[in-house]
PDB file of N, CA and C in Angstrom:
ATOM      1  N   UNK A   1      -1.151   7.041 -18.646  1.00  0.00           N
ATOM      2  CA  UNK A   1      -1.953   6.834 -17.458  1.00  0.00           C
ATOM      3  C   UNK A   1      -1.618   5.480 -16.837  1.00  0.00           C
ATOM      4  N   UNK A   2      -1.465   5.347 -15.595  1.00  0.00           N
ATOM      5  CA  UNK A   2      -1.257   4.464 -14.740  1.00  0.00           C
ATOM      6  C   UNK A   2      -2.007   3.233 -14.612  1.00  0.00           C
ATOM      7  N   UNK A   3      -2.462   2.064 -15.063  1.00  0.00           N
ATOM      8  CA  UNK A   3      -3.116   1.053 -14.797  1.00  0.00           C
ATOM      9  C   UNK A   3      -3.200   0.830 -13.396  1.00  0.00           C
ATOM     10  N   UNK A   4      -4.793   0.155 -13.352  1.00  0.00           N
ATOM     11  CA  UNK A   4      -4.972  -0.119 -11.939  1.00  0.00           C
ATOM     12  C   UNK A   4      -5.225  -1.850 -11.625  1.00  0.00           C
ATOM     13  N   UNK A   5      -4.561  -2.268 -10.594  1.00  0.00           N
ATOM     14  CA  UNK A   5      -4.504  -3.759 -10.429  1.00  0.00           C
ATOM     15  C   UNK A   5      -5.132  -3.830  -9.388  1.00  0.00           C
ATOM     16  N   UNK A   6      -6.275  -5.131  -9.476  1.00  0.00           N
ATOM     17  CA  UNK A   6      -7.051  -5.601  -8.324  1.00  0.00           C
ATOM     18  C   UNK A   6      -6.228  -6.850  -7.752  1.00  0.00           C
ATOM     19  N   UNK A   7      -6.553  -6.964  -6.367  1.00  0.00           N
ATOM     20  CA  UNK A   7      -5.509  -8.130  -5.639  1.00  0.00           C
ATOM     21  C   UNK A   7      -6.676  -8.924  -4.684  1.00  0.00           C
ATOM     22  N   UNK A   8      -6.456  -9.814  -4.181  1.00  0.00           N
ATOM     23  CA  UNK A   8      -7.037 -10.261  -3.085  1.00  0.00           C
ATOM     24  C   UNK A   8      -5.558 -10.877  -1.647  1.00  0.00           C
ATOM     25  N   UNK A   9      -5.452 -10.185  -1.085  1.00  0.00           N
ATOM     26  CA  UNK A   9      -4.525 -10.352  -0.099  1.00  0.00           C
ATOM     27  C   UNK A   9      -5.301 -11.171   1.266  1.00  0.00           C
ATOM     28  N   UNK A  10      -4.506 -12.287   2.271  1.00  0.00           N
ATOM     29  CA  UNK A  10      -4.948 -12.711   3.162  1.00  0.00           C
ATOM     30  C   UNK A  10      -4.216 -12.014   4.590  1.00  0.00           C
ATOM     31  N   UNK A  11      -4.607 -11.740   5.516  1.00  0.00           N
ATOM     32  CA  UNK A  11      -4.240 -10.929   6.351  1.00  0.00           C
ATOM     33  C   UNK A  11      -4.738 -11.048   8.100  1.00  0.00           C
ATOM     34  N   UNK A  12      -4.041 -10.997   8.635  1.00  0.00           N
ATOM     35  CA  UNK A  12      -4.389 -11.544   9.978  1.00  0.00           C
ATOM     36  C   UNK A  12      -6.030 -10.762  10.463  1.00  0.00           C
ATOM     37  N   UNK A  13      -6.632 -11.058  11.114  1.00  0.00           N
ATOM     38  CA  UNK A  13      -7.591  -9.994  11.322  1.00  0.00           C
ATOM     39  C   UNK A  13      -7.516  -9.428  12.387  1.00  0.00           C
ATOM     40  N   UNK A  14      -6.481  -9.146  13.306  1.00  0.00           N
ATOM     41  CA  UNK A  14      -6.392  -8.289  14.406  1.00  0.00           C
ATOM     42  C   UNK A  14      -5.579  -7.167  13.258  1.00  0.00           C
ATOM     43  N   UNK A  15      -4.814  -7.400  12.397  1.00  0.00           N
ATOM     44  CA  UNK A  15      -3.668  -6.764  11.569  1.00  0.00           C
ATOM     45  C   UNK A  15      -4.915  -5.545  11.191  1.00  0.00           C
ATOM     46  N   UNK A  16      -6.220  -6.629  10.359  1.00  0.00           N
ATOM     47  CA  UNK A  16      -6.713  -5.940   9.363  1.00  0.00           C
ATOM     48  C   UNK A  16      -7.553  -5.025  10.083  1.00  0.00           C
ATOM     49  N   UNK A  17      -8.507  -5.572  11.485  1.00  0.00           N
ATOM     50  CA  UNK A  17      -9.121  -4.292  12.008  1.00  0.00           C
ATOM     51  C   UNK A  17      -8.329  -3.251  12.423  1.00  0.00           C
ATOM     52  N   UNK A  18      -6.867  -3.357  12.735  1.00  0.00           N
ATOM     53  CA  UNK A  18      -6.250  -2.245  13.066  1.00  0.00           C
ATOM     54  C   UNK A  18      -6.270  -1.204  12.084  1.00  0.00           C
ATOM     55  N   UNK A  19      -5.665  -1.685  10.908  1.00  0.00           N
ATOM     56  CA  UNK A  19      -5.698  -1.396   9.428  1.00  0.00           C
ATOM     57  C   UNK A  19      -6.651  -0.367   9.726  1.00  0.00           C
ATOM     58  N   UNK A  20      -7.887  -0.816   9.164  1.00  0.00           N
ATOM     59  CA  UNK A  20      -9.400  -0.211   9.013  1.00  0.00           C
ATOM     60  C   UNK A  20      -9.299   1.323  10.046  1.00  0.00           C
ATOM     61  N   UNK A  21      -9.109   0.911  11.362  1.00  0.00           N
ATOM     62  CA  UNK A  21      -9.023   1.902  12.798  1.00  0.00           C
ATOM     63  C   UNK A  21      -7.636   2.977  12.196  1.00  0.00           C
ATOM     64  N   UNK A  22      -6.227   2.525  11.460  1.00  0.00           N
ATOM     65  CA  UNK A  22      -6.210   3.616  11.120  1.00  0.00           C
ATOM     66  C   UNK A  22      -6.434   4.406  10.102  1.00  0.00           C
ATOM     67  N   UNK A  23      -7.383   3.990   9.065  1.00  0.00           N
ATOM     68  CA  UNK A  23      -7.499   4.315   7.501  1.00  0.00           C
ATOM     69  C   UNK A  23      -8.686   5.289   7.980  1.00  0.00           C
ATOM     70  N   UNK A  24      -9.505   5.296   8.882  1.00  0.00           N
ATOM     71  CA  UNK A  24     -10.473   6.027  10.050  1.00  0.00           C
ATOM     72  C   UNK A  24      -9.963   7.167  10.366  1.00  0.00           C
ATOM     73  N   UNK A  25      -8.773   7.111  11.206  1.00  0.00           N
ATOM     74  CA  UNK A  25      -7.969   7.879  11.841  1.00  0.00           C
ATOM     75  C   UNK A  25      -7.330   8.966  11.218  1.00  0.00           C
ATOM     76  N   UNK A  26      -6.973   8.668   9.434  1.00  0.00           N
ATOM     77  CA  UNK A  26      -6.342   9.449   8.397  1.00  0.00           C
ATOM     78  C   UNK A  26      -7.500  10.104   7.784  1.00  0.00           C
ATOM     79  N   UNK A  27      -8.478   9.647   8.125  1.00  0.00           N
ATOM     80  CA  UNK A  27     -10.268   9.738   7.220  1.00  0.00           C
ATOM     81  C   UNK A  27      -9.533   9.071   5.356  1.00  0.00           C
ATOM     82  N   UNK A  28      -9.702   8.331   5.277  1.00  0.00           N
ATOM     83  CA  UNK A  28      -9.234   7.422   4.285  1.00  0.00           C
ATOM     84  C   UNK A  28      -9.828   6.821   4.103  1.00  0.00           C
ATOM     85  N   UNK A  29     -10.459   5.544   2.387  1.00  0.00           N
ATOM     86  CA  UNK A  29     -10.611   4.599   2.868  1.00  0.00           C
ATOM     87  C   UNK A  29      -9.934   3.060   2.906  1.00  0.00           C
ATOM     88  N   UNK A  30     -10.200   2.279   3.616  1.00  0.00           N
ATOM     89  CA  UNK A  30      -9.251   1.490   4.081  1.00  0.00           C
ATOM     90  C   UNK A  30      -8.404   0.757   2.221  1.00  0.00           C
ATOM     91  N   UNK A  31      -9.033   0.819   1.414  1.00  0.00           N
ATOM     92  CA  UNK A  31      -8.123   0.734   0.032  1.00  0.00           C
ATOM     93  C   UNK A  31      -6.883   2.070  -0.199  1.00  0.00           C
ATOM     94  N   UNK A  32      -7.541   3.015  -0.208  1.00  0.00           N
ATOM     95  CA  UNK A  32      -6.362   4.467  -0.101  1.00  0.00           C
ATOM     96  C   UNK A  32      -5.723   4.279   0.491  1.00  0.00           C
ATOM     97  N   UNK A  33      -5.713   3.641   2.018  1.00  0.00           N
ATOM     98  CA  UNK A  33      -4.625   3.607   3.105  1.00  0.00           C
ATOM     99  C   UNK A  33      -3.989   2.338   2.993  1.00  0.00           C
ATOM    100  N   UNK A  34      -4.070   1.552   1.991  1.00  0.00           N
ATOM    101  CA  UNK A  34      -3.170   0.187   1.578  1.00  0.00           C
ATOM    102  C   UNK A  34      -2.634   1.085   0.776  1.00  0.00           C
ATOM    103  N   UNK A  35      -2.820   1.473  -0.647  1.00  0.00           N
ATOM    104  CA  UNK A  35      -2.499   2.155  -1.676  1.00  0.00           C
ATOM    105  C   UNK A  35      -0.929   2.748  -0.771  1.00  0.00           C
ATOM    106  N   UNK A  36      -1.384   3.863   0.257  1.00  0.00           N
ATOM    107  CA  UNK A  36      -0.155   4.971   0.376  1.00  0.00           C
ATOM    108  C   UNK A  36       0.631   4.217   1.303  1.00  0.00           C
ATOM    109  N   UNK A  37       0.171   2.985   1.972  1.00  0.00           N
ATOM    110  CA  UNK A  37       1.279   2.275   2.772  1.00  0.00           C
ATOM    111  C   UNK A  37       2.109   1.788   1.857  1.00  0.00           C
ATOM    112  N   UNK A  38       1.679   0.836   1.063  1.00  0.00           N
ATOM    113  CA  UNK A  38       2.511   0.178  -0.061  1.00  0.00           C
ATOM    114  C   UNK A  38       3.228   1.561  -0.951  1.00  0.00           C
ATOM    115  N   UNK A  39       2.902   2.392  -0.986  1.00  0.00           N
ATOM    116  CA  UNK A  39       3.846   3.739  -1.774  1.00  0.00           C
ATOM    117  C   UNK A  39       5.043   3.935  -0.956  1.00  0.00           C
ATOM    118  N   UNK A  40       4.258   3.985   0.701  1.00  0.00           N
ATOM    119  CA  UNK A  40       5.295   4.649   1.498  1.00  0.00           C
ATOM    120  C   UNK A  40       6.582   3.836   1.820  1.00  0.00           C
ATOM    121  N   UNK A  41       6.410   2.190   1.720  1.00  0.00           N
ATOM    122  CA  UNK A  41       7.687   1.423   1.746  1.00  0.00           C
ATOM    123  C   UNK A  41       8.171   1.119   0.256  1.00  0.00           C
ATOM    124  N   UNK A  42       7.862   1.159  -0.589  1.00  0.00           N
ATOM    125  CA  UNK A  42       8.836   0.993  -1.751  1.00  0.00           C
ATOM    126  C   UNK A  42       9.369   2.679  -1.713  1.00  0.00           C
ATOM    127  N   UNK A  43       8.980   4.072  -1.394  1.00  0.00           N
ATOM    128  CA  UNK A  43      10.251   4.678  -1.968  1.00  0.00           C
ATOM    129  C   UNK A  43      11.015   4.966  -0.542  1.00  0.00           C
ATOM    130  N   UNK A  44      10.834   4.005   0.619  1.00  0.00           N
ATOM    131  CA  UNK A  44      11.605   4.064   1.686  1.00  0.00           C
ATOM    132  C   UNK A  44      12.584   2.865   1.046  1.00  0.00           C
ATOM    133  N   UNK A  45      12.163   1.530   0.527  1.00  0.00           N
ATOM    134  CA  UNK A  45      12.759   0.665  -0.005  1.00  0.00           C
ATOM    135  C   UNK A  45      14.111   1.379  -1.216  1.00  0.00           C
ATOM    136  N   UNK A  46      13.436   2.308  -1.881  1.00  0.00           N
ATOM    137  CA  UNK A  46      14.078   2.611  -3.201  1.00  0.00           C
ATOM    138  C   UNK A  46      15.244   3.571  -2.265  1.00  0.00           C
ATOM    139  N   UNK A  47      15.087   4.188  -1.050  1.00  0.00           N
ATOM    140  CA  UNK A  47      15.721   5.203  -0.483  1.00  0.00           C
ATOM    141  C   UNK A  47      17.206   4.595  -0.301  1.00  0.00           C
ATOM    142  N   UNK A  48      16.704   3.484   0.451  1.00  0.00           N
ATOM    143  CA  UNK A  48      17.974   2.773   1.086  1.00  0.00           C
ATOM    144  C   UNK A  48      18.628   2.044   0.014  1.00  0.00           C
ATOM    145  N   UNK A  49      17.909   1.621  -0.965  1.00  0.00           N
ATOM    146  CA  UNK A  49      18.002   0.515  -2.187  1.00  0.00           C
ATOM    147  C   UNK A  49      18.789   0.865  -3.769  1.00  0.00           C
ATOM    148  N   UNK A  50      18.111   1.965  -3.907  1.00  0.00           N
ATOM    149  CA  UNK A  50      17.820   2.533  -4.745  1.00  0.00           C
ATOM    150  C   UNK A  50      16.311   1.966  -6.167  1.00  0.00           C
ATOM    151  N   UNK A  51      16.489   3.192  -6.884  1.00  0.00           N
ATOM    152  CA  UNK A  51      15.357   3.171  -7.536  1.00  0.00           C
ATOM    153  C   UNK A  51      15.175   1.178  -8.044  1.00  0.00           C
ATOM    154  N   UNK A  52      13.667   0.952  -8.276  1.00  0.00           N
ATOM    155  CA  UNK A  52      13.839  -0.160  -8.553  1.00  0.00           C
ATOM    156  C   UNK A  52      13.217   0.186 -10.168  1.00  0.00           C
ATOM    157  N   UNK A  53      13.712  -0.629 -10.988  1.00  0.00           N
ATOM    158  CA  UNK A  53      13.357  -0.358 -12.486  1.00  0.00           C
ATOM    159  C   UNK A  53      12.080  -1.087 -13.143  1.00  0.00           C
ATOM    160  N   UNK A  54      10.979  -0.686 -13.558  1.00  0.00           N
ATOM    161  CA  UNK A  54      10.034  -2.429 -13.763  1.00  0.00           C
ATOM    162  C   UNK A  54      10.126  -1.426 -15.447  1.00  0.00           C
ATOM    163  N   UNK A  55       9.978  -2.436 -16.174  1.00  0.00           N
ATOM    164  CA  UNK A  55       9.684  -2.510 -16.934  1.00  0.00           C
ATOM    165  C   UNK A  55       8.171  -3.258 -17.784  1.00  0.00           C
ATOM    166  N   UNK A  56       6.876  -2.391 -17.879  1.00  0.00           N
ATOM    167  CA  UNK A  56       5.360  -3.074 -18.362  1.00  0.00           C
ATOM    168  C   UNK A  56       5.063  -2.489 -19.713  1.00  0.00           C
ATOM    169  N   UNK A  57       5.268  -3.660 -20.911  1.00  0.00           N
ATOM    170  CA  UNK A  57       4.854  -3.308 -21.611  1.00  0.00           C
ATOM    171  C   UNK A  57       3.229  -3.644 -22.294  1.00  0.00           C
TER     172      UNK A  57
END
């Protein structure tokens, strides 16, 4: 099972109400719609990149 990591990120706030307006828009909530953004550029990253390897033990 996947561990889950808490963060505190700083973020412009025109960035972040947009954010929010589209995590709304997906009916999401605005944590889910960080979650699948950050998914959606690492395997666009890994696409062009290739796979990246982590190793957590």
């Amino acid at each position: 099972m996947e561990s889950i990591v808490s963060s505190n990120i700083r973020v412009n706030e025109i960035a972040w109400e947009k954010l929010k307006e589209i995590a709304k828009i997906n009916k999401r909530s605005l944590n889910k719609e960080i979650e699948f953004l950050i998914d959606k550029a690492i395997k666009e990253h890994e696409k062009e990149n290739g796979e990246i390897i982590i190793n957590i033990d």
